[in-house]
PDB file of N, CA and C in Angstrom:
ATOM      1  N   UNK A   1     -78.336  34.464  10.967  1.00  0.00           N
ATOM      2  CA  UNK A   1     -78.515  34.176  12.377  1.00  0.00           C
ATOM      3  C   UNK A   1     -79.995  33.889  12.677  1.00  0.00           C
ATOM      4  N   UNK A   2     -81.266  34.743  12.442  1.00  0.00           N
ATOM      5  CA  UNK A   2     -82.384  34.587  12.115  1.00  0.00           C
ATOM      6  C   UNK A   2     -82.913  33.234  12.004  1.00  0.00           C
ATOM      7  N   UNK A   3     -82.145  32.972  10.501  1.00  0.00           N
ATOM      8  CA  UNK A   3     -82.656  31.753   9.984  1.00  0.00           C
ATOM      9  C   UNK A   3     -82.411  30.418  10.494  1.00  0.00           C
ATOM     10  N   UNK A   4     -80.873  30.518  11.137  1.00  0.00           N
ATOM     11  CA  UNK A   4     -80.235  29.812  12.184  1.00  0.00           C
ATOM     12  C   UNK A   4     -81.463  28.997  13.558  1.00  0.00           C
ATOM     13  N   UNK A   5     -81.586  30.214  13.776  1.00  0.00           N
ATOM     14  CA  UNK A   5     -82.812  29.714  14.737  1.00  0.00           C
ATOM     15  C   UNK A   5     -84.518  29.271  14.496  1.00  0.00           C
ATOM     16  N   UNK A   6     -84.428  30.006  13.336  1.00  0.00           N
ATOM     17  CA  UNK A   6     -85.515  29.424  13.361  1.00  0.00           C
ATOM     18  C   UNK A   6     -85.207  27.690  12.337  1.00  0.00           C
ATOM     19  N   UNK A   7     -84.165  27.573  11.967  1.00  0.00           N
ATOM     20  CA  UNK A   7     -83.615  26.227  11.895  1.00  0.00           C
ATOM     21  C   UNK A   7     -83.758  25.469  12.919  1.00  0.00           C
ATOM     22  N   UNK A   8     -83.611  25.754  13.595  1.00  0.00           N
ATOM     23  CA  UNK A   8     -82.997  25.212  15.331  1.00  0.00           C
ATOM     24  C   UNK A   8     -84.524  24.622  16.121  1.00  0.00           C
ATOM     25  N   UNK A   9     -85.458  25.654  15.927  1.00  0.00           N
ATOM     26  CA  UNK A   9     -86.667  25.395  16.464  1.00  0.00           C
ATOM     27  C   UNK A   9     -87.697  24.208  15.003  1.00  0.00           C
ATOM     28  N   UNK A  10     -87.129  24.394  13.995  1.00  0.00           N
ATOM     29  CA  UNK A  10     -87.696  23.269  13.377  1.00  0.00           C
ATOM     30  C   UNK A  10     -87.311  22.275  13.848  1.00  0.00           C
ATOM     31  N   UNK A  11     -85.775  22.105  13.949  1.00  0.00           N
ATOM     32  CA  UNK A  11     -85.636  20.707  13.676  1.00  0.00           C
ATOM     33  C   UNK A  11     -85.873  20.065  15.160  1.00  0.00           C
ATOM     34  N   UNK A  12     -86.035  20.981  16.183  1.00  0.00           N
ATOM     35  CA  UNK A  12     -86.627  20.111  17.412  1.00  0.00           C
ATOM     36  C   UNK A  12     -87.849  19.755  17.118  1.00  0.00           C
ATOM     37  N   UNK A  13     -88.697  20.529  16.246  1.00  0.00           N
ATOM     38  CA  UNK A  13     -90.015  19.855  15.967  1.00  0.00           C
ATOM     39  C   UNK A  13     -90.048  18.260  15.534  1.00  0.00           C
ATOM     40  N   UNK A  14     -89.330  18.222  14.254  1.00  0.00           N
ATOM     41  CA  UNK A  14     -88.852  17.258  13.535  1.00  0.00           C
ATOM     42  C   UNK A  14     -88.134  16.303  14.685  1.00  0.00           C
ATOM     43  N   UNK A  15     -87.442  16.326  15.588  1.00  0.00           N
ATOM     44  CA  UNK A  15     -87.119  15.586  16.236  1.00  0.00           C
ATOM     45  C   UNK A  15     -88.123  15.278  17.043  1.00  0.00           C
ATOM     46  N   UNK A  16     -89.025  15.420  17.674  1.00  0.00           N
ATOM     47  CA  UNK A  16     -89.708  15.018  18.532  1.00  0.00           C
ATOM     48  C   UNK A  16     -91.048  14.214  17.441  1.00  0.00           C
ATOM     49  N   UNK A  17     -91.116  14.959  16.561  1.00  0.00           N
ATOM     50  CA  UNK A  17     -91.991  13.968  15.509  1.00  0.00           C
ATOM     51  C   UNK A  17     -91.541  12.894  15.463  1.00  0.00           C
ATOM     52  N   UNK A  18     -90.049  12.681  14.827  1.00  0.00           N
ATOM     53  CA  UNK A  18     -89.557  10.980  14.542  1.00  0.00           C
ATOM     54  C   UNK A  18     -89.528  10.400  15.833  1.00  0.00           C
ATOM     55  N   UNK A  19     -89.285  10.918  17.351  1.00  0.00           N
ATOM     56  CA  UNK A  19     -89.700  10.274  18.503  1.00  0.00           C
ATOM     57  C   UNK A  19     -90.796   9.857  18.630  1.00  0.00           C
ATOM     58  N   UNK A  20     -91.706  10.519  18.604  1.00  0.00           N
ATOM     59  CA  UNK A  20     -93.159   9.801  18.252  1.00  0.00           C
ATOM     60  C   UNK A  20     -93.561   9.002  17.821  1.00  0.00           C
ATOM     61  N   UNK A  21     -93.366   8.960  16.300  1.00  0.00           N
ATOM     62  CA  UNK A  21     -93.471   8.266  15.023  1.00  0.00           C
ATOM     63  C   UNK A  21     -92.735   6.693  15.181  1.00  0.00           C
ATOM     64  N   UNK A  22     -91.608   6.690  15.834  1.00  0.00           N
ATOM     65  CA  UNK A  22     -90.705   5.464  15.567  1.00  0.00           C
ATOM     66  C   UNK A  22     -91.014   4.873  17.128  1.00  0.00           C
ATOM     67  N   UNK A  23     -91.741   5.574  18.110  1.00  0.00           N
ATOM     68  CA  UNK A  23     -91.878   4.912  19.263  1.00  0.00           C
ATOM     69  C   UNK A  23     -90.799   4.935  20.342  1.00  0.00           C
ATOM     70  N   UNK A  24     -90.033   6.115  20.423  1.00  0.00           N
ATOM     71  CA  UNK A  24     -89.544   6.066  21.387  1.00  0.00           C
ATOM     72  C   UNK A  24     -90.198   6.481  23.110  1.00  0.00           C
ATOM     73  N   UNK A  25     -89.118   5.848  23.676  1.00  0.00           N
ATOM     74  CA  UNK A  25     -89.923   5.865  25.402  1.00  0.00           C
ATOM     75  C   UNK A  25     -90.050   6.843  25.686  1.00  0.00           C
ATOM     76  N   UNK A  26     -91.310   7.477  26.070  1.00  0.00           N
ATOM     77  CA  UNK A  26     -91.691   8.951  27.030  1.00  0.00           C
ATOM     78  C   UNK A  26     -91.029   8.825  28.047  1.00  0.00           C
ATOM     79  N   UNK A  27     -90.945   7.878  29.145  1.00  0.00           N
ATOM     80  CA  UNK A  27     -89.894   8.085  30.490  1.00  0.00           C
ATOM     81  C   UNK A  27     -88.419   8.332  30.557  1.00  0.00           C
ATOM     82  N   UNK A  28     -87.967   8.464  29.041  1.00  0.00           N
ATOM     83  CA  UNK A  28     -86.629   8.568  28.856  1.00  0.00           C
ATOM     84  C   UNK A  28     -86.182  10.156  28.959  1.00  0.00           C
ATOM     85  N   UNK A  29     -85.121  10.426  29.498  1.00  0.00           N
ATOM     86  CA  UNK A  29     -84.629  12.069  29.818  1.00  0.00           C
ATOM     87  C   UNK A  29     -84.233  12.487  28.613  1.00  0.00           C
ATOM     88  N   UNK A  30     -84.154  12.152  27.469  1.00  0.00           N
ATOM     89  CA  UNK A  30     -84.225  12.671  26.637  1.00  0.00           C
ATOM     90  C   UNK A  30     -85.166  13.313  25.897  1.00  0.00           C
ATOM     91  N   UNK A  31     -86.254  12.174  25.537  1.00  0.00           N
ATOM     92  CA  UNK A  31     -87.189  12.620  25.174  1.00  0.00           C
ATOM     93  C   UNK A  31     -88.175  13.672  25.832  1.00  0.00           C
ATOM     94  N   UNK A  32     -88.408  13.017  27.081  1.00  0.00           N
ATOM     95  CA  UNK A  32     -88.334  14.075  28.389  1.00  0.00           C
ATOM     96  C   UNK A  32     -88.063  15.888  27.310  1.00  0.00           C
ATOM     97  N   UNK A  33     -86.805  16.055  27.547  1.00  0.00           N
ATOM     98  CA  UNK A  33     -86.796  17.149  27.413  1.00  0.00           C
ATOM     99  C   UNK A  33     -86.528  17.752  25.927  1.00  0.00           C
ATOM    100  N   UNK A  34     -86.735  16.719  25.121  1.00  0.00           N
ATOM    101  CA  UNK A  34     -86.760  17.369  23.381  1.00  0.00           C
ATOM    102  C   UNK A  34     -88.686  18.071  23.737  1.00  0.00           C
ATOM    103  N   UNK A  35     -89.517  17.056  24.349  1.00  0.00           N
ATOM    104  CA  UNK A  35     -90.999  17.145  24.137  1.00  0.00           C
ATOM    105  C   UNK A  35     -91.005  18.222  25.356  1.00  0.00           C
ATOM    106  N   UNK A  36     -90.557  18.935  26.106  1.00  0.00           N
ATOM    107  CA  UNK A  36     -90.111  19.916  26.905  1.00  0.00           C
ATOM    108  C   UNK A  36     -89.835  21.467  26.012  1.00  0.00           C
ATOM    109  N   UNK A  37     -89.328  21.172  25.024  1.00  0.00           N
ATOM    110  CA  UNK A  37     -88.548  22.460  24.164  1.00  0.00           C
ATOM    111  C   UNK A  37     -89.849  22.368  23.002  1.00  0.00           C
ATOM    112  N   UNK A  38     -90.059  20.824  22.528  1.00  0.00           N
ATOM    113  CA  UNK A  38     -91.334  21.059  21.357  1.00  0.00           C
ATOM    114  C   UNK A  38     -92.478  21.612  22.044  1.00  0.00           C
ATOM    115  N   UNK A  39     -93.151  21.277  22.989  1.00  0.00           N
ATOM    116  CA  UNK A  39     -94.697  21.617  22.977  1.00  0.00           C
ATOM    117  C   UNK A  39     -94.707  23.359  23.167  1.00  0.00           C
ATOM    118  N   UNK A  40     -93.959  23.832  24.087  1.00  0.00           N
ATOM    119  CA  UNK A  40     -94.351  25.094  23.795  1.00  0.00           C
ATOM    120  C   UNK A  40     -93.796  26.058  22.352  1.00  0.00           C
ATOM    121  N   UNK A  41     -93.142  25.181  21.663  1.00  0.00           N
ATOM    122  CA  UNK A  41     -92.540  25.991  20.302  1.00  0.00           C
ATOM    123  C   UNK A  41     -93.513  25.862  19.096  1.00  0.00           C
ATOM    124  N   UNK A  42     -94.270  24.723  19.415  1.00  0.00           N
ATOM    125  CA  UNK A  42     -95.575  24.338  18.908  1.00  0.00           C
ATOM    126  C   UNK A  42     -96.269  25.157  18.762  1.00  0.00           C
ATOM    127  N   UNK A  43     -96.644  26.333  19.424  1.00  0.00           N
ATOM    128  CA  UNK A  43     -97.262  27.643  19.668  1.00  0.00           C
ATOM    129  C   UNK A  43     -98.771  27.013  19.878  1.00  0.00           C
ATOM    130  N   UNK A  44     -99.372  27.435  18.907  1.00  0.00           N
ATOM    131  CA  UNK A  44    -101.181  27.189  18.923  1.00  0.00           C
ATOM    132  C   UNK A  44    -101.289  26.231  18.106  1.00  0.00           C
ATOM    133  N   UNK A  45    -100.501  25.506  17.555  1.00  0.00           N
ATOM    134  CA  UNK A  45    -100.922  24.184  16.220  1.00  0.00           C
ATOM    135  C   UNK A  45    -101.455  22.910  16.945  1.00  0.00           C
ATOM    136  N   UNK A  46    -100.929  22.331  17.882  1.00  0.00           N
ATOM    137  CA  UNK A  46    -100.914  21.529  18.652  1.00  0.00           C
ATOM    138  C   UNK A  46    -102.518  21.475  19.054  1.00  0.00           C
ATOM    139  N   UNK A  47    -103.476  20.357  18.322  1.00  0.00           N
ATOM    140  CA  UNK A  47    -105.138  20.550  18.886  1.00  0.00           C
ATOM    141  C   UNK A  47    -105.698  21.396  17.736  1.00  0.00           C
ATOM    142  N   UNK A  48    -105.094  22.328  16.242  1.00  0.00           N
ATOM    143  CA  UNK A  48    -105.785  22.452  15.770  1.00  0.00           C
ATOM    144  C   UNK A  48    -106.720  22.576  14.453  1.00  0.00           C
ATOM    145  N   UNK A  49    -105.981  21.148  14.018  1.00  0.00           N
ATOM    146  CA  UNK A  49    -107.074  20.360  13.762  1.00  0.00           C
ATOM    147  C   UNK A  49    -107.248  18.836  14.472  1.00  0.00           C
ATOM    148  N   UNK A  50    -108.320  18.949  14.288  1.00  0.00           N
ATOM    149  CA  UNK A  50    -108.842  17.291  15.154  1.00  0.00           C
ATOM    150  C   UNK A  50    -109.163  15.906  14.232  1.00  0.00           C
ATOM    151  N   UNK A  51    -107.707  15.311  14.828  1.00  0.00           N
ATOM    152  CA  UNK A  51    -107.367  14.136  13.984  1.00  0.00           C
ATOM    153  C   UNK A  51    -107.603  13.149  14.737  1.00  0.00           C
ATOM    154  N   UNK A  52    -107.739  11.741  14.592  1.00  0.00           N
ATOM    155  CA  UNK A  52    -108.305  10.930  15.431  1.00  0.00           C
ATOM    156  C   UNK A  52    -107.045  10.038  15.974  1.00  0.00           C
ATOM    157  N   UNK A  53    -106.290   9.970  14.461  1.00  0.00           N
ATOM    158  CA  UNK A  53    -104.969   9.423  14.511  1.00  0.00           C
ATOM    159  C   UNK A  53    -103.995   9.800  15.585  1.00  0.00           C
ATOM    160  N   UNK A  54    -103.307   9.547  16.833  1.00  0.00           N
ATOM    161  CA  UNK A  54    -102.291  10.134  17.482  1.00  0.00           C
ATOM    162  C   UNK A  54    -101.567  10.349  16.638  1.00  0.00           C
ATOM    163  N   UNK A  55    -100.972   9.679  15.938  1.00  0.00           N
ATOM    164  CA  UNK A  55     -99.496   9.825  15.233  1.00  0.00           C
ATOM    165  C   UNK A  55     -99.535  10.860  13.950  1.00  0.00           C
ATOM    166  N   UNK A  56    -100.509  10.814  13.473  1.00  0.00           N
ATOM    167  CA  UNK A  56    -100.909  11.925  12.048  1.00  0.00           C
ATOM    168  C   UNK A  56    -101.191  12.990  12.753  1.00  0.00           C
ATOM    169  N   UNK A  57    -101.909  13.132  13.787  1.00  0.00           N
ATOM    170  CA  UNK A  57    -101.918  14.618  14.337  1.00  0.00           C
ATOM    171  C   UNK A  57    -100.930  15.233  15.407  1.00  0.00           C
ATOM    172  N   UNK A  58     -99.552  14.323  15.509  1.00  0.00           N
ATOM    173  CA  UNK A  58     -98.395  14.833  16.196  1.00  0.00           C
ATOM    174  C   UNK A  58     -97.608  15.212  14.943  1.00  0.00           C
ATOM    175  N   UNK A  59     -98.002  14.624  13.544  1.00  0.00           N
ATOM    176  CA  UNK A  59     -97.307  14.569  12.450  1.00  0.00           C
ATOM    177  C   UNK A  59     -97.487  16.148  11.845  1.00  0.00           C
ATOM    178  N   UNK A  60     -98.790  16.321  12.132  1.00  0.00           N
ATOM    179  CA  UNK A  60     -99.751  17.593  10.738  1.00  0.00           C
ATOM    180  C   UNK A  60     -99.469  18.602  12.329  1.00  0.00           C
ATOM    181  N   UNK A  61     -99.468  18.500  13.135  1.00  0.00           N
ATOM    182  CA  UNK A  61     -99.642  19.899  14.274  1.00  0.00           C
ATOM    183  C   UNK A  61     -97.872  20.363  14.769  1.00  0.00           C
ATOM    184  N   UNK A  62     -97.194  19.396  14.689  1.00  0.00           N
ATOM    185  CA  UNK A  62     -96.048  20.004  14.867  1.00  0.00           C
ATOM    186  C   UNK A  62     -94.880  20.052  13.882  1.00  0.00           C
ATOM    187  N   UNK A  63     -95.668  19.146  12.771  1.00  0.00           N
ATOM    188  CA  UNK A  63     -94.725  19.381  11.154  1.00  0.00           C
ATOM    189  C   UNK A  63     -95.171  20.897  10.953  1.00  0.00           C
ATOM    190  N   UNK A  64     -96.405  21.528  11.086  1.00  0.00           N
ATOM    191  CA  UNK A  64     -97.012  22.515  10.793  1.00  0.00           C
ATOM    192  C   UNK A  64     -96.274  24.014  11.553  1.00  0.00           C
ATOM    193  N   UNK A  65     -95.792  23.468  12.907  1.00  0.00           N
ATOM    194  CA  UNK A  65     -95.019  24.204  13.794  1.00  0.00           C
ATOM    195  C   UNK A  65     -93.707  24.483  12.861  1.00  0.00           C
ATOM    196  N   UNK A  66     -93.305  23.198  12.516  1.00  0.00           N
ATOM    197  CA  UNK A  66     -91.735  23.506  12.183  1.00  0.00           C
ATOM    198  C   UNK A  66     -91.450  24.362  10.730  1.00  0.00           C
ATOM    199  N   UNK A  67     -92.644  24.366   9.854  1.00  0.00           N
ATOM    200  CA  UNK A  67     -92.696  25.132   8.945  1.00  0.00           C
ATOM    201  C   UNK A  67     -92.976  26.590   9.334  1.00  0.00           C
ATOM    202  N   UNK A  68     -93.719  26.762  10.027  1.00  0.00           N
ATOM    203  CA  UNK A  68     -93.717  27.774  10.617  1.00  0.00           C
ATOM    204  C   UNK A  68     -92.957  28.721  11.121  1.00  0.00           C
ATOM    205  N   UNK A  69     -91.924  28.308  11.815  1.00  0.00           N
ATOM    206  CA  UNK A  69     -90.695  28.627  12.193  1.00  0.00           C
ATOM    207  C   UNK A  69     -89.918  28.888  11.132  1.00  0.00           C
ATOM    208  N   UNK A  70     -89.513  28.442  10.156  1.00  0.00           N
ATOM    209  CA  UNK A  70     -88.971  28.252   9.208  1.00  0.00           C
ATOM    210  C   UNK A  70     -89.470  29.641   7.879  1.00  0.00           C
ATOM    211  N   UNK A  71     -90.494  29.496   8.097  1.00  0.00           N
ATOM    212  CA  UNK A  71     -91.217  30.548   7.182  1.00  0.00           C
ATOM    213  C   UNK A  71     -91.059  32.285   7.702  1.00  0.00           C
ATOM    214  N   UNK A  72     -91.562  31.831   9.201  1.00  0.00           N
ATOM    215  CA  UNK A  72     -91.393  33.480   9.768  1.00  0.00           C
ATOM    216  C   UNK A  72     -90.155  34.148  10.120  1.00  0.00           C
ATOM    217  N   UNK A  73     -89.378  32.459  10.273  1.00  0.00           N
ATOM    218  CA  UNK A  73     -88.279  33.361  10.478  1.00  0.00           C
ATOM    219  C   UNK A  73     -87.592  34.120   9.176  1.00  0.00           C
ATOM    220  N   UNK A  74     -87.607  33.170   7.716  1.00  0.00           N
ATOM    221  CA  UNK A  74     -87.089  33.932   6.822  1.00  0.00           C
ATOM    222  C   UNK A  74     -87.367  34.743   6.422  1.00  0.00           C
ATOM    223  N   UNK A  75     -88.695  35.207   6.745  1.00  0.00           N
ATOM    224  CA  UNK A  75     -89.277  36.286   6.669  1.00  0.00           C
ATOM    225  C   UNK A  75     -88.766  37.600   7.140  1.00  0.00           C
ATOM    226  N   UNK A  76     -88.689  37.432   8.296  1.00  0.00           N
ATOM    227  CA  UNK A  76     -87.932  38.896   9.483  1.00  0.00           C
ATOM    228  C   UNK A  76     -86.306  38.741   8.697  1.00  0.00           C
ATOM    229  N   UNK A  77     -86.109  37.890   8.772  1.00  0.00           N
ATOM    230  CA  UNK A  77     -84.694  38.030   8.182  1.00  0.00           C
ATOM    231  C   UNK A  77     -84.545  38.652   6.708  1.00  0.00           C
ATOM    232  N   UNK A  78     -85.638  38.338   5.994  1.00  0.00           N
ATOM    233  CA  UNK A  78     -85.507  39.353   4.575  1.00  0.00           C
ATOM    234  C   UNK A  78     -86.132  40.724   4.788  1.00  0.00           C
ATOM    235  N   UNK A  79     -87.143  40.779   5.964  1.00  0.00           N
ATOM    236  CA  UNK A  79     -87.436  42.162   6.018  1.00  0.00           C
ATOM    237  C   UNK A  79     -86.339  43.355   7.005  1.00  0.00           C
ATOM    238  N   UNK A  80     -85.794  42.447   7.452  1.00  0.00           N
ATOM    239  CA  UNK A  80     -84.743  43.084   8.463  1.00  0.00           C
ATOM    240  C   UNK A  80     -83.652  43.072   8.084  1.00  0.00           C
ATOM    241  N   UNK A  81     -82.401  42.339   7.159  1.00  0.00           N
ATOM    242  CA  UNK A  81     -81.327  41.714   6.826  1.00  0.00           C
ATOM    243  C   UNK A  81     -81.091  42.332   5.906  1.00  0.00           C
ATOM    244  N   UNK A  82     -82.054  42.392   4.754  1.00  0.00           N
ATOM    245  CA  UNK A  82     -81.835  42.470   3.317  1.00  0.00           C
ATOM    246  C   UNK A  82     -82.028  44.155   2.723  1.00  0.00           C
TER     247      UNK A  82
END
């Protein structure tokens, strides 16, 4: 269940990356609200490091998020679960 979610919060990362990446429309209600659920799941990555690139540093700050998620959560789940 753990891991579930913190599944869940990657792959919105990952989704809002390939929105980025492939150019989809910001005025769209979708995207709207995937980049609604990413920026604050982003935690503190988002800004830190300073890339010049938009697209490499939506790439490295919230790819960085989604590992993140991914890591801590399996974490609590082996320290709690197992």
């Amino acid at each position: 269940m753990v891991t579930g979610i913190g599944a869940v919060f990657a792959l919105v990362e990952v989704i809002y990356i390939l929105m980025i990446l492939l150019g989809a429309n910001a005025g769209n209600a979708f995207v709207r609200f995937i980049r609604s659920i990413a920026e604050p799941l982003a935690l503190f990555f988002p800004g830190l490091f300073p890339i010049d690139n938009a697209q490499l540093a939506v790439l490295v700050n919230y790819g960085l998020a989604a590992i993140f998620w991914l890591v801590v959560t399996g974490l609590i789940a082996r320290l709690f679960f197992h």
